[in-house]
N, C-alpha and C. Protein backbone atom coordinates (compact mmCIF):
# COMPACT_ATOMS: atom_id res chain seq x y z
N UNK A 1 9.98 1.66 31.04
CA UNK A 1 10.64 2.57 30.11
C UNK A 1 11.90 1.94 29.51
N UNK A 2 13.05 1.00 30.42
CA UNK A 2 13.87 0.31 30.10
C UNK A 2 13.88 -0.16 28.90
N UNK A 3 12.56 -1.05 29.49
CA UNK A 3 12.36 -2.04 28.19
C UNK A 3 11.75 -1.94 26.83
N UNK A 4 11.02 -0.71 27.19
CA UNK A 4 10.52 0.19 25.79
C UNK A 4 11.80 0.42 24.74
N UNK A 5 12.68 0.73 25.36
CA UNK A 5 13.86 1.26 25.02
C UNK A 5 14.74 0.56 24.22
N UNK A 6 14.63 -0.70 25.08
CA UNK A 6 15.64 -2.36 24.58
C UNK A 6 14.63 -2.41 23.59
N UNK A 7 13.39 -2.68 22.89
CA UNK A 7 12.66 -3.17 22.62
C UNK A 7 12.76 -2.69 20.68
N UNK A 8 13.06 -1.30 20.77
CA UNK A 8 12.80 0.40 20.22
C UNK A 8 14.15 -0.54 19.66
N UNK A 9 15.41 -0.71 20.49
CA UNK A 9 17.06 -0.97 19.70
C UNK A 9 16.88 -2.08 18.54
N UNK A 10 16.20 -3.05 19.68
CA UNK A 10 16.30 -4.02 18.72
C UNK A 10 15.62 -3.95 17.60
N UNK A 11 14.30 -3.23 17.60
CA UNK A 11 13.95 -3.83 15.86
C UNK A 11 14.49 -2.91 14.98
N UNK A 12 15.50 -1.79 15.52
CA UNK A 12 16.14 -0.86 14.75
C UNK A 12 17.38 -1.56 14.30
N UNK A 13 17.97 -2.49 15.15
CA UNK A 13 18.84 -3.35 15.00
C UNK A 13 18.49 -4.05 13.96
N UNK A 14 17.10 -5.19 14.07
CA UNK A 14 16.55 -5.82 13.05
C UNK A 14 16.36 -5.13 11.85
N UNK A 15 15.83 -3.83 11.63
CA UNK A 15 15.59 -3.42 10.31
C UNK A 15 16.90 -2.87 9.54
N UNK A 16 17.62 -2.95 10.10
CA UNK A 16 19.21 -2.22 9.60
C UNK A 16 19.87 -3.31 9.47
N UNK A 17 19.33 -4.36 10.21
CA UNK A 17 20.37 -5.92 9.27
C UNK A 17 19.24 -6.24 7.89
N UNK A 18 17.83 -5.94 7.83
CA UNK A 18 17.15 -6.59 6.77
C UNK A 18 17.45 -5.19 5.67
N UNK A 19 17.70 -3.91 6.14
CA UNK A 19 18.32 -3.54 4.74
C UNK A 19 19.64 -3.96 4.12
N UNK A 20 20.45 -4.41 5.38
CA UNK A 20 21.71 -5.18 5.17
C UNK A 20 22.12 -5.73 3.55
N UNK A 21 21.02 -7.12 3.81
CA UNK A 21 20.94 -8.46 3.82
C UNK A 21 19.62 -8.15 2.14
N UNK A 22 19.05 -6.90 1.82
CA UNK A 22 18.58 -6.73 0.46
C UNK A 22 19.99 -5.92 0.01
N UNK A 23 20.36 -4.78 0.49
CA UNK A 23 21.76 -4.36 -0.57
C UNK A 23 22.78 -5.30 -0.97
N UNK A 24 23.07 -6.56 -0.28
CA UNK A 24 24.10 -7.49 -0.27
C UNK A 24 23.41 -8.30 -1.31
N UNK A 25 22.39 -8.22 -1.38
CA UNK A 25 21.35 -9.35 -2.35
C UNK A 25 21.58 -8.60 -3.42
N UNK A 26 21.58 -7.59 -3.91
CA UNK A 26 21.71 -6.62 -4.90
C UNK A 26 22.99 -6.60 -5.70
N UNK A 27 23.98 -6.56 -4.40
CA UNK A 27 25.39 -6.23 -4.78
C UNK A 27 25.37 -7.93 -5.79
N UNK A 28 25.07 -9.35 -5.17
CA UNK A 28 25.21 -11.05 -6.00
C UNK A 28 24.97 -9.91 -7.19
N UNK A 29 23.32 -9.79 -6.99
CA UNK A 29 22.95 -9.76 -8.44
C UNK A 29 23.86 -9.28 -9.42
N UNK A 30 23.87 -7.92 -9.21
CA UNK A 30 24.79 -7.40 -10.51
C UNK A 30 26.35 -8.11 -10.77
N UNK A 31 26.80 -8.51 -9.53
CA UNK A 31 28.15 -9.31 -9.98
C UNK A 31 28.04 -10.86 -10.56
N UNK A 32 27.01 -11.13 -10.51
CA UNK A 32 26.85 -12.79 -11.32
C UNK A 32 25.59 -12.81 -12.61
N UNK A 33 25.28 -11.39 -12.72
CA UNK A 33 24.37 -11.30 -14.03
C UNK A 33 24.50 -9.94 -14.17
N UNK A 34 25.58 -9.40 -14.54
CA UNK A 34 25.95 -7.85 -14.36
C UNK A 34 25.29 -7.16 -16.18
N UNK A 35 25.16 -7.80 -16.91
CA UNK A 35 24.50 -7.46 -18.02
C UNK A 35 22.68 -7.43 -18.39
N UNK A 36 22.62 -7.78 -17.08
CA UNK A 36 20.95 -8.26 -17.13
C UNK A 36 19.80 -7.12 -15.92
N UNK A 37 18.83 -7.00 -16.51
CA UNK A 37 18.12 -6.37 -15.72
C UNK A 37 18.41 -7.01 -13.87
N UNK A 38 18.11 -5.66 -13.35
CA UNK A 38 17.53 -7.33 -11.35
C UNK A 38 16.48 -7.13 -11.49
N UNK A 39 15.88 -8.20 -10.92
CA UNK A 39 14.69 -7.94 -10.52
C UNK A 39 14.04 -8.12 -8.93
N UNK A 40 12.93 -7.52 -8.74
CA UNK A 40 13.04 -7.40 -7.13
C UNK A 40 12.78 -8.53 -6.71
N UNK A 41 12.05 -9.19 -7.58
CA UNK A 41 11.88 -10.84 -6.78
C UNK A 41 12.98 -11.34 -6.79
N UNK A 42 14.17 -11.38 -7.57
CA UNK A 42 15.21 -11.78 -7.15
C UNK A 42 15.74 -11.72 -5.62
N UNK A 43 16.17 -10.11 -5.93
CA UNK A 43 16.67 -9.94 -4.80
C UNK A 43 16.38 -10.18 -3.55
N UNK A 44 14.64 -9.86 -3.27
CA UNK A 44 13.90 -10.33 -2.17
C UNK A 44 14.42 -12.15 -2.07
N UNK A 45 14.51 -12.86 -3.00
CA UNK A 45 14.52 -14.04 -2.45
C UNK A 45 15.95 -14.60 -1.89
N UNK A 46 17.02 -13.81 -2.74
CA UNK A 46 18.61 -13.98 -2.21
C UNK A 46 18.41 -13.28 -0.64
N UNK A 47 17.34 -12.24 -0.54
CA UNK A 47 17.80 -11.47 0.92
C UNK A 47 17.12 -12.21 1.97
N UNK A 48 16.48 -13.23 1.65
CA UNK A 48 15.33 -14.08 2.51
C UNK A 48 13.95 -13.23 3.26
N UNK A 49 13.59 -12.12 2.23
CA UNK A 49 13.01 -11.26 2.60
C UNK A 49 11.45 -11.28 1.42
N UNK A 50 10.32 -11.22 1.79
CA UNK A 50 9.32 -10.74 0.63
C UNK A 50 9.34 -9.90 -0.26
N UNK A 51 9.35 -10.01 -1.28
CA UNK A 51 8.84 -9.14 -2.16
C UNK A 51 8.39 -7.25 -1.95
N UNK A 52 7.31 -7.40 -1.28
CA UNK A 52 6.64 -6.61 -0.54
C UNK A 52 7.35 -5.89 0.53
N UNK A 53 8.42 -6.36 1.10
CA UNK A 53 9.55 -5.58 2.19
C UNK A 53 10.80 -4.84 1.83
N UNK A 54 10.60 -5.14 0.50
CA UNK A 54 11.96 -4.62 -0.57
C UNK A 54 11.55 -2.90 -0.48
N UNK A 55 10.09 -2.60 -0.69
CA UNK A 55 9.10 -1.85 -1.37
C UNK A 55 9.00 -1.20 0.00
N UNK A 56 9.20 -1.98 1.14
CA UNK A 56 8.70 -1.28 2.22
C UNK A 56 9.68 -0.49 2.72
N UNK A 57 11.04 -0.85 2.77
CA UNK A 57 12.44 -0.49 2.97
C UNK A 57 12.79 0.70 2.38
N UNK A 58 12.83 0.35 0.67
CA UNK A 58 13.40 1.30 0.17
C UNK A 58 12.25 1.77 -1.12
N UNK A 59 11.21 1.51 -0.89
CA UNK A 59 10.31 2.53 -1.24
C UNK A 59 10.11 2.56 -3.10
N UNK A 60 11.03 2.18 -3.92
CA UNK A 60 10.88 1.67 -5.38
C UNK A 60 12.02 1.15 -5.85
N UNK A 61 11.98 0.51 -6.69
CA UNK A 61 13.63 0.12 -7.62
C UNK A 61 14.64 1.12 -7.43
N UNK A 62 14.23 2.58 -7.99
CA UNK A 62 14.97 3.97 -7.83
C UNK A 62 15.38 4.21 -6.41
N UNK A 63 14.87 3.71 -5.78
CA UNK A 63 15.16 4.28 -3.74
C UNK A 63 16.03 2.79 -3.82
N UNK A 64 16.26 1.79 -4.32
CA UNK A 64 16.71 0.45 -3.61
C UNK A 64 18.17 0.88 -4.55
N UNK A 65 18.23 1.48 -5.70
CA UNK A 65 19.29 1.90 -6.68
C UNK A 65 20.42 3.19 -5.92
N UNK A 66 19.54 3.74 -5.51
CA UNK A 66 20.06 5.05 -4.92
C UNK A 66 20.91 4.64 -3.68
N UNK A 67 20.30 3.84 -2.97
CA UNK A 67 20.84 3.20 -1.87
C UNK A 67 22.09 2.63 -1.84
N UNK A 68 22.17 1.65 -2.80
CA UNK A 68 23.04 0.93 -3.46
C UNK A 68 24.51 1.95 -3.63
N UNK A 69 23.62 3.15 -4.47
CA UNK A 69 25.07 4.69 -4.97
C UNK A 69 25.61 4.76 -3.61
N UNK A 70 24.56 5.35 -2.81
CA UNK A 70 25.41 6.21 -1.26
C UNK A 70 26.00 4.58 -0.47
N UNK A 71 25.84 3.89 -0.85
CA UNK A 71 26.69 2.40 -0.02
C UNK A 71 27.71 1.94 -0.70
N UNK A 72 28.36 2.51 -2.02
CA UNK A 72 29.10 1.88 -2.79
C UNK A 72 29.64 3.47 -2.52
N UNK A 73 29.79 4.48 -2.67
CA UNK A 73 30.57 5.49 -1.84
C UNK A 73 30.93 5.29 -0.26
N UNK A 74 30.11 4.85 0.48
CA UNK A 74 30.47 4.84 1.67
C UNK A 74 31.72 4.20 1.48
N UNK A 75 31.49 2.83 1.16
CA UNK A 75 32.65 1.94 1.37
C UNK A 75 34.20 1.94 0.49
N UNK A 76 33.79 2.62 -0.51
CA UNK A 76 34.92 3.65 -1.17
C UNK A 76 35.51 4.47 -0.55
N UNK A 77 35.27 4.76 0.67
CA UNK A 77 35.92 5.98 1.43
C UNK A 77 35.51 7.30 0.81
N UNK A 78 33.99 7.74 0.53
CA UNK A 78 34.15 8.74 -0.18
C UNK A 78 34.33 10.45 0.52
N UNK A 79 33.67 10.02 2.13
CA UNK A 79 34.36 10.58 3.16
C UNK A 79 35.77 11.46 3.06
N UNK A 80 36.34 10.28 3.48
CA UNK A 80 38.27 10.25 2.87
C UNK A 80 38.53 10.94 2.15
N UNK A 81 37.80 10.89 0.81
CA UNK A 81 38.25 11.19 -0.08
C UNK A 81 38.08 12.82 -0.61
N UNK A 82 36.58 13.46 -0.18
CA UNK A 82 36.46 14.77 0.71
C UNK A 82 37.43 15.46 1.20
N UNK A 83 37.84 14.21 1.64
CA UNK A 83 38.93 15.61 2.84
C UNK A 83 40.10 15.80 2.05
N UNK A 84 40.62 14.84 1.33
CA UNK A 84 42.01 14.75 0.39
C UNK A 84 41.96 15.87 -0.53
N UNK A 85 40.20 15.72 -1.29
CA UNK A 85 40.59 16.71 -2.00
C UNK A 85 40.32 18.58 -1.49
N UNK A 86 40.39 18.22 -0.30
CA UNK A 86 40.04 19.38 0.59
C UNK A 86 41.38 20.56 0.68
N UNK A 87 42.34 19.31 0.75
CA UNK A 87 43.60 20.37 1.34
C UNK A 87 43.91 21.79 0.31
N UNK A 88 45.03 22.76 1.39
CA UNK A 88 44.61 23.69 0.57
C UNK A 88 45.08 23.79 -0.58
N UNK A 89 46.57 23.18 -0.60
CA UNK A 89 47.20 23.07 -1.68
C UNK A 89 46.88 22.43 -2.93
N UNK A 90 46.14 23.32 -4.21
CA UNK A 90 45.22 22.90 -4.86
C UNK A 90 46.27 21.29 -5.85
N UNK A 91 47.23 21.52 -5.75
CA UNK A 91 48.58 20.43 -6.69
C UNK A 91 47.62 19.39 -5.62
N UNK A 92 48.04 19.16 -4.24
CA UNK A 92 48.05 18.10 -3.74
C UNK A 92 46.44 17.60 -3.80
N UNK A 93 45.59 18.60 -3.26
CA UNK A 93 44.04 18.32 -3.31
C UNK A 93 43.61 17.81 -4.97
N UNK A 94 44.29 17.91 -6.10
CA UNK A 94 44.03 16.89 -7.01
C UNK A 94 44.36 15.72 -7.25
N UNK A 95 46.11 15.76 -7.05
CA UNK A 95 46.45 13.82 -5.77
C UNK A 95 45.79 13.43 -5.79
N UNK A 96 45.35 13.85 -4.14
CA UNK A 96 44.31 12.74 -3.38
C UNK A 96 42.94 12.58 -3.99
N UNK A 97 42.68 13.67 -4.75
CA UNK A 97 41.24 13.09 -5.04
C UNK A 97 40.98 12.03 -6.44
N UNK A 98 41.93 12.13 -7.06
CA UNK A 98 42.22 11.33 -8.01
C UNK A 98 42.43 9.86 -7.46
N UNK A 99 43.52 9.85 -6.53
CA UNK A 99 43.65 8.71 -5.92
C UNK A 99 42.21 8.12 -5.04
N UNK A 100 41.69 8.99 -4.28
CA UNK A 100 40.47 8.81 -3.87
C UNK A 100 39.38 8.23 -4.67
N UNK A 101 39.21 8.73 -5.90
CA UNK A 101 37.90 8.47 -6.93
C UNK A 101 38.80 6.83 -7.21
N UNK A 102 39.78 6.90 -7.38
CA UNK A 102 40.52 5.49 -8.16
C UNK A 102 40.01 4.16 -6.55
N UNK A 103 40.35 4.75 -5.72
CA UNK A 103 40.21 4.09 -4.46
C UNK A 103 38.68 3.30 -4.14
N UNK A 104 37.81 4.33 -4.21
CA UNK A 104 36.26 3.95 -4.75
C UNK A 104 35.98 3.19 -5.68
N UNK A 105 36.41 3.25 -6.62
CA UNK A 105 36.07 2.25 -7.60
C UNK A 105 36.67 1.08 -7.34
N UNK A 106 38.19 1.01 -6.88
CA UNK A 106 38.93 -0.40 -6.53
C UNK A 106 38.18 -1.12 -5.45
N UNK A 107 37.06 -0.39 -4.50
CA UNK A 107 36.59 -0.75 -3.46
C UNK A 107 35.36 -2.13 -3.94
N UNK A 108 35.04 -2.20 -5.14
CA UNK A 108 34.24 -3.10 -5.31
C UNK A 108 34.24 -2.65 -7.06
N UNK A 109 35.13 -3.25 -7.73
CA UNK A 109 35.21 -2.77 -9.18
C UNK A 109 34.10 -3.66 -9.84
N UNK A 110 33.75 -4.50 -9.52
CA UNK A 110 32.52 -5.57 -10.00
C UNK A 110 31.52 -5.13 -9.99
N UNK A 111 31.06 -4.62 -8.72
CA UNK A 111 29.60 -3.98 -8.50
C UNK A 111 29.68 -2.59 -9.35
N UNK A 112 30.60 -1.91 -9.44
CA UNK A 112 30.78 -0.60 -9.94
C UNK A 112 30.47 -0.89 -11.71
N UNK A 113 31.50 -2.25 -12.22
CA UNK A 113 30.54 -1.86 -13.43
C UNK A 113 29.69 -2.46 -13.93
N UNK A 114 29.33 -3.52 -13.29
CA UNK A 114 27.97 -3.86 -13.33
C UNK A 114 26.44 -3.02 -13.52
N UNK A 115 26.72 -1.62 -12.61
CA UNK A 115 25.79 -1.06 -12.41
C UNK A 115 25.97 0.35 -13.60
N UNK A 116 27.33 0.41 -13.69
CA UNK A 116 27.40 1.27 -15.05
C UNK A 116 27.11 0.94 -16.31
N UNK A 117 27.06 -0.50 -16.47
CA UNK A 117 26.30 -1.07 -17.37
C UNK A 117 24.86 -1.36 -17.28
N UNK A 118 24.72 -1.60 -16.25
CA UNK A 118 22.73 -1.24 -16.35
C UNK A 118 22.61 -0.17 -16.42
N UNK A 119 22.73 1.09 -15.98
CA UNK A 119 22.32 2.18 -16.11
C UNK A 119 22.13 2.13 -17.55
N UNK A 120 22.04 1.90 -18.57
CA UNK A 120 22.23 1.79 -19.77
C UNK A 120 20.74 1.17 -20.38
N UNK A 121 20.60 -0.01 -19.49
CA UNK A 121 19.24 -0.99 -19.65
C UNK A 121 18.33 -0.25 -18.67
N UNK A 122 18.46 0.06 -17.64
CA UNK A 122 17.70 0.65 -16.41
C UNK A 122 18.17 2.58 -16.38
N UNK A 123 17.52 2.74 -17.30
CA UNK A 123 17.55 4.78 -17.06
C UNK A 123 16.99 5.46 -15.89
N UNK A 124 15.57 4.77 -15.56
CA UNK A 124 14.86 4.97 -14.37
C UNK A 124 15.83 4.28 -12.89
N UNK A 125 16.15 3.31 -12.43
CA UNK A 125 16.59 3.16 -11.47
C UNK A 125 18.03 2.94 -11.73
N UNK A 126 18.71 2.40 -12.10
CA UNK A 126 19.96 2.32 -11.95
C UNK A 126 20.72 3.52 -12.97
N UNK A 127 19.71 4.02 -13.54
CA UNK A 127 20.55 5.27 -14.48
C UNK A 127 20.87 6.66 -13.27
N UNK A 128 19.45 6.51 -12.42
CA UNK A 128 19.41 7.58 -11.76
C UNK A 128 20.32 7.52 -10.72
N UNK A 129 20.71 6.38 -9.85
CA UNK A 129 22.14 6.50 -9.33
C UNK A 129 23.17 6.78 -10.03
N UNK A 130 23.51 6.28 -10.96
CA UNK A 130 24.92 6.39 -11.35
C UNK A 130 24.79 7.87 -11.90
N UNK A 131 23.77 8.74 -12.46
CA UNK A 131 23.90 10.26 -12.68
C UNK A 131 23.93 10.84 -11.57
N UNK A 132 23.42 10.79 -10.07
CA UNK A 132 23.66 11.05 -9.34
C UNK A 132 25.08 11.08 -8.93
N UNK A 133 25.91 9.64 -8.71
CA UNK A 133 27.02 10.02 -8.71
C UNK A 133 27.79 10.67 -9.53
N UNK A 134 27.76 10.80 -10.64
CA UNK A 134 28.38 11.80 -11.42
C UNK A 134 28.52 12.79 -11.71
N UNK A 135 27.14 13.60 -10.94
CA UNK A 135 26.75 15.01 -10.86
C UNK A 135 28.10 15.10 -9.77
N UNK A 136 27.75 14.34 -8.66
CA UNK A 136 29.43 15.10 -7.78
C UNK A 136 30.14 14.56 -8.57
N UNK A 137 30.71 14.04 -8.61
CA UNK A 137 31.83 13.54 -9.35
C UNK A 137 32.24 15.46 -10.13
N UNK A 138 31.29 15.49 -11.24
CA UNK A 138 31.51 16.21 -12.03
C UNK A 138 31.78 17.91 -11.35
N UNK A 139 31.03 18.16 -10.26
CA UNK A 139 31.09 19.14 -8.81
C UNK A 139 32.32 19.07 -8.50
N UNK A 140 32.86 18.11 -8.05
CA UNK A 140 34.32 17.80 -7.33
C UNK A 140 35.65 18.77 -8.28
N UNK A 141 35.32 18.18 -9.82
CA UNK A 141 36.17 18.38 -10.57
C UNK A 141 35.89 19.81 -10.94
N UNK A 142 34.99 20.13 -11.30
CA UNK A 142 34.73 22.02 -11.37
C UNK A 142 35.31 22.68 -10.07
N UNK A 143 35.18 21.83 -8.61
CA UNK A 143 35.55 22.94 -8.16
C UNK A 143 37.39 22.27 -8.11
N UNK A 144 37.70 21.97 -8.42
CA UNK A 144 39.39 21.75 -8.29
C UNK A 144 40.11 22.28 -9.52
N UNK A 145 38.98 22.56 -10.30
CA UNK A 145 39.81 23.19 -11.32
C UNK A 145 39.74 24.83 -11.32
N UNK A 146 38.37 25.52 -10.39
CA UNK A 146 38.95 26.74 -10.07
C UNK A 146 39.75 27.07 -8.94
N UNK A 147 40.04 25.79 -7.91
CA UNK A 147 41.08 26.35 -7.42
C UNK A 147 42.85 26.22 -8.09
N UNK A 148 43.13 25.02 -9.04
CA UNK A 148 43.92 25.38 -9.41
C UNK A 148 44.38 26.77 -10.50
N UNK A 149 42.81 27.39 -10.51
CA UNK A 149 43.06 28.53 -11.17
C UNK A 149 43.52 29.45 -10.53
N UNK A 150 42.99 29.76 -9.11
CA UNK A 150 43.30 30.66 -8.31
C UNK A 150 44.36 30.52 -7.93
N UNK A 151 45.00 29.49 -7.74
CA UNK A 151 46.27 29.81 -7.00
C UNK A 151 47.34 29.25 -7.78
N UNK A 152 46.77 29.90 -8.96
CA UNK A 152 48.00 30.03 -10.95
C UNK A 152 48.38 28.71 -11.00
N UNK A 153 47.68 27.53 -10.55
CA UNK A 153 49.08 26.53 -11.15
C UNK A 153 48.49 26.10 -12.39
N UNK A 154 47.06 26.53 -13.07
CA UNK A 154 47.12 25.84 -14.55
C UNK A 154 48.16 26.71 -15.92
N UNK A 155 48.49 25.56 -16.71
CA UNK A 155 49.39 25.85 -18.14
C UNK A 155 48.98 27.36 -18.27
N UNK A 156 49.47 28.08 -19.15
CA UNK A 156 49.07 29.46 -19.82
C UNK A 156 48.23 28.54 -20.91
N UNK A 157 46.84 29.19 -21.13
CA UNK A 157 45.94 28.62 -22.46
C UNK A 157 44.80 27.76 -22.06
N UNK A 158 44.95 27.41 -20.50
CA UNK A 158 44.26 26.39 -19.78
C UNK A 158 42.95 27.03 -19.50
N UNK A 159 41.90 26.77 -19.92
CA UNK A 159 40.41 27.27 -19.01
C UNK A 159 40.35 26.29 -17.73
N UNK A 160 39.38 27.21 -17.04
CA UNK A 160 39.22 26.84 -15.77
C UNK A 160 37.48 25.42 -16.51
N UNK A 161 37.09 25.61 -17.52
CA UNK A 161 36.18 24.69 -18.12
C UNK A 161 36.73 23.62 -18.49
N UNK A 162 38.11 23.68 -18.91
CA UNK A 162 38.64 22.68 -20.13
C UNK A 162 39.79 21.86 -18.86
N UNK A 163 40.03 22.59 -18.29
CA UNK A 163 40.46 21.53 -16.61
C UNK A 163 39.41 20.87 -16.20
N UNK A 164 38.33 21.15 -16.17
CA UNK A 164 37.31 20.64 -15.44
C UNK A 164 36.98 19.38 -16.25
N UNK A 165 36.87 19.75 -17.59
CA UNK A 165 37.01 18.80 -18.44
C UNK A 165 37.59 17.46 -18.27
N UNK A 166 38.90 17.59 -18.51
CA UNK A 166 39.99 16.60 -17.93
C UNK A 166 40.10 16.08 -17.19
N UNK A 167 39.97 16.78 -16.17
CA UNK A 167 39.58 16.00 -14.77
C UNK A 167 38.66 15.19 -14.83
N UNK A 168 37.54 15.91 -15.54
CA UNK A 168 35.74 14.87 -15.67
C UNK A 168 36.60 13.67 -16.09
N UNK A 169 37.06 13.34 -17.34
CA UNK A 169 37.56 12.57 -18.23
C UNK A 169 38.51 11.47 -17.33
N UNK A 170 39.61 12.05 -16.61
CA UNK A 170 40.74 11.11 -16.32
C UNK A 170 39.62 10.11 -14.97
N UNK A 171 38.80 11.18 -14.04
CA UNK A 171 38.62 9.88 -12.91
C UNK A 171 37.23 9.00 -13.13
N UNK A 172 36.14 8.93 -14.66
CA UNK A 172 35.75 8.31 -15.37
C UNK A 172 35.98 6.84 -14.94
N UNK A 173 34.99 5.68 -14.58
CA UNK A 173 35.21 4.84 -14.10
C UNK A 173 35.40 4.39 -15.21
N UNK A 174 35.10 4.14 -16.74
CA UNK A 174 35.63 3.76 -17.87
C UNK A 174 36.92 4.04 -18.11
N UNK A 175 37.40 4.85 -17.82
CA UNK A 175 39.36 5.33 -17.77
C UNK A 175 39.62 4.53 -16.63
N UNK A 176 39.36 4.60 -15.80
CA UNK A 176 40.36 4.13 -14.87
C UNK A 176 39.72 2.08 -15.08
N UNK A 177 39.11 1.83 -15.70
CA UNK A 177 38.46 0.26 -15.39
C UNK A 177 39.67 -0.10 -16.47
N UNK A 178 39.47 0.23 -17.57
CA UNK A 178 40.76 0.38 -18.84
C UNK A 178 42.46 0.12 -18.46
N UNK A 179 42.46 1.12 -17.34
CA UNK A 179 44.15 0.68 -16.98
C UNK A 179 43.99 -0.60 -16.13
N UNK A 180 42.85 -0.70 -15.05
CA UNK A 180 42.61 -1.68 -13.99
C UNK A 180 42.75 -3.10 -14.87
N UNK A 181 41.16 -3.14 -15.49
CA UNK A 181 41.16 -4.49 -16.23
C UNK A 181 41.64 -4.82 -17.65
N UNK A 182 41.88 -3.42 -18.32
CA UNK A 182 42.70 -3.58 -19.59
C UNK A 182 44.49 -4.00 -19.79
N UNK A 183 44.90 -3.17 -18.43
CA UNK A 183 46.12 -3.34 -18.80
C UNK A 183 46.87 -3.71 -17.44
N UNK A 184 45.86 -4.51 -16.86
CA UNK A 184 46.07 -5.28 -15.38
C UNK A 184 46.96 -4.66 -14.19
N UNK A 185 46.71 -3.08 -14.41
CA UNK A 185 47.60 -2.16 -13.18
C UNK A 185 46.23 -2.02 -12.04
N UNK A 186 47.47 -2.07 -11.31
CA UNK A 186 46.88 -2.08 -9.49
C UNK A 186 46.11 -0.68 -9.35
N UNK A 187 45.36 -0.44 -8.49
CA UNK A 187 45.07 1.27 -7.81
C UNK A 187 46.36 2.31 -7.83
N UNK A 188 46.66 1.43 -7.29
CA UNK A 188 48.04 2.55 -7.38
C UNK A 188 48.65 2.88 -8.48
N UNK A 189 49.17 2.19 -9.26
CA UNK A 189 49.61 2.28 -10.64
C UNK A 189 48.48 3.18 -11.42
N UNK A 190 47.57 2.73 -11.01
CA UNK A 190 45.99 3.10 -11.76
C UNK A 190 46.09 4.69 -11.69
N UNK A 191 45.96 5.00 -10.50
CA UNK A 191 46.14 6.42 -9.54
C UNK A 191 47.44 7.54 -10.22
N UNK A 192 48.07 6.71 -10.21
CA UNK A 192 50.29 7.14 -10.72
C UNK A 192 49.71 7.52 -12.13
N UNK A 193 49.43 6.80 -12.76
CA UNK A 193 49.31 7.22 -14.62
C UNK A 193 48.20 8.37 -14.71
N UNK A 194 47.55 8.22 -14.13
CA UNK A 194 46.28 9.85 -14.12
C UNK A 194 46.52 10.91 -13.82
N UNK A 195 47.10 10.79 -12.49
CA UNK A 195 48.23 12.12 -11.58
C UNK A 195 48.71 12.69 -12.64
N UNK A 196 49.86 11.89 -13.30
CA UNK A 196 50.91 12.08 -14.00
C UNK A 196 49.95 12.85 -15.83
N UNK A 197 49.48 12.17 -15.90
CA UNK A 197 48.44 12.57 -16.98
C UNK A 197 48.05 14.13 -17.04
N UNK A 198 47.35 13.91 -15.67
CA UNK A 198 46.43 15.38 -15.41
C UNK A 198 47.39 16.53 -14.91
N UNK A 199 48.56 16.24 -14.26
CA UNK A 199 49.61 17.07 -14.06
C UNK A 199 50.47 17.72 -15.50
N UNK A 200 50.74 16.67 -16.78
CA UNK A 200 51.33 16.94 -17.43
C UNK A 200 50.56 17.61 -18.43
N UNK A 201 48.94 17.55 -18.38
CA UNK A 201 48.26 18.27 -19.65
C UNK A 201 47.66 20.05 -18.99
N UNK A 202 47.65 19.94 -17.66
CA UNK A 202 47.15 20.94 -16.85
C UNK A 202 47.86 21.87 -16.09
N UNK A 203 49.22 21.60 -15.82
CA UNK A 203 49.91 22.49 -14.54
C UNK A 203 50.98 22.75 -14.86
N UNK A 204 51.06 23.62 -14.28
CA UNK A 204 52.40 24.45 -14.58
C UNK A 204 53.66 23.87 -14.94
């Protein structure tokens, strides 16, 4: 039974380093041909893996894309970033989540727009992650804008739609890539000018 057991770890071990070792193959691709389709034979051959095991793993381009979304949140802290915009204080829970969404993207800004630019060439697999993430994205910001309704801190004239709006707008990985690589400010700086933005067009 022991050894059933050891036996059971390891190739769970093994198959969780060979999905590893195709997302990492994925991540080259788009950062050294970020304008260009991938293709799976690529990647299978950067991951030292077949063709045929790409398919077996993650099931189509769209399942290997999707994968890619929830692993490029993970490592964004998107967790973290949950809870920031959790607190109750709806002022501060837009902070952190601003800073949070800015944080995610700083977490791998290469792969991020790499893949916002395929989505563009790829509607089927890489479109369908990145709308995925944006559906929350866009969730996050609806609901922070009815709580700053509820607990009065938007302008007089402010909809609880047209916050939501803004919000959609300011944590936009195209807005924030703009201050990053346009006008060479850090996360933080990145984070400081949006706050300040979304505070001064929205709150009291």
């Amino acid at each position: 039974m022991a050894g059933r057991k050891y036996e059971q770890r390891l190739r769970a071990e093994s198959a969780q380093r060979t999905r590893r070792r195709i997302l990492d193959a994925l991540y080259r691709c788009l950062r050294e041909a970020p304008g260009e389709p991938v293709g799976i034979d690529r990647v299978a051959r950067l991951a030292g893996v077949a063709r045929p095991t790409v398919y077996q793993v993650y099931g189509s381009r769209a399942g290997l894309f999707a994968a890619l979304g929830e692993d490029l949140l993970v490592r964004g802290g998107f967790a973290q970033m949950l809870q920031t915009a959790a607190r109750p204080d709806a002022r501060e829970a837009v902070r952190g989540a601003i800073r949070g969404v800015v944080g995610m993207y700083a977490a791998d800004f290469d792969a991020v727009r790499a893949l916002s630019s395929m989505a563009r060439l790829d509607a089927t697999a890489a479109g369908g992650a990145v709308r995925r993430m944006e559906e929350r994205r866009l969730a996050g910001a609806a609901d922070l804008a009815g709580r700053l309704a509820e607990q009065g801190c938007l302008r007089p004239g402010v909809s609880v739609e047209h916050a939501t709006d803004v919000l959609w707008l300011l944590t936009s990985f195209e807005n924030v890539d703009l201050l990053h690589a346009g006008r060479s400010r850090t996360p933080e700086e990145t984070a400081d000018t949006l706050i300040a933005v979304a505070e001064q067009s929205l709150l009291r």
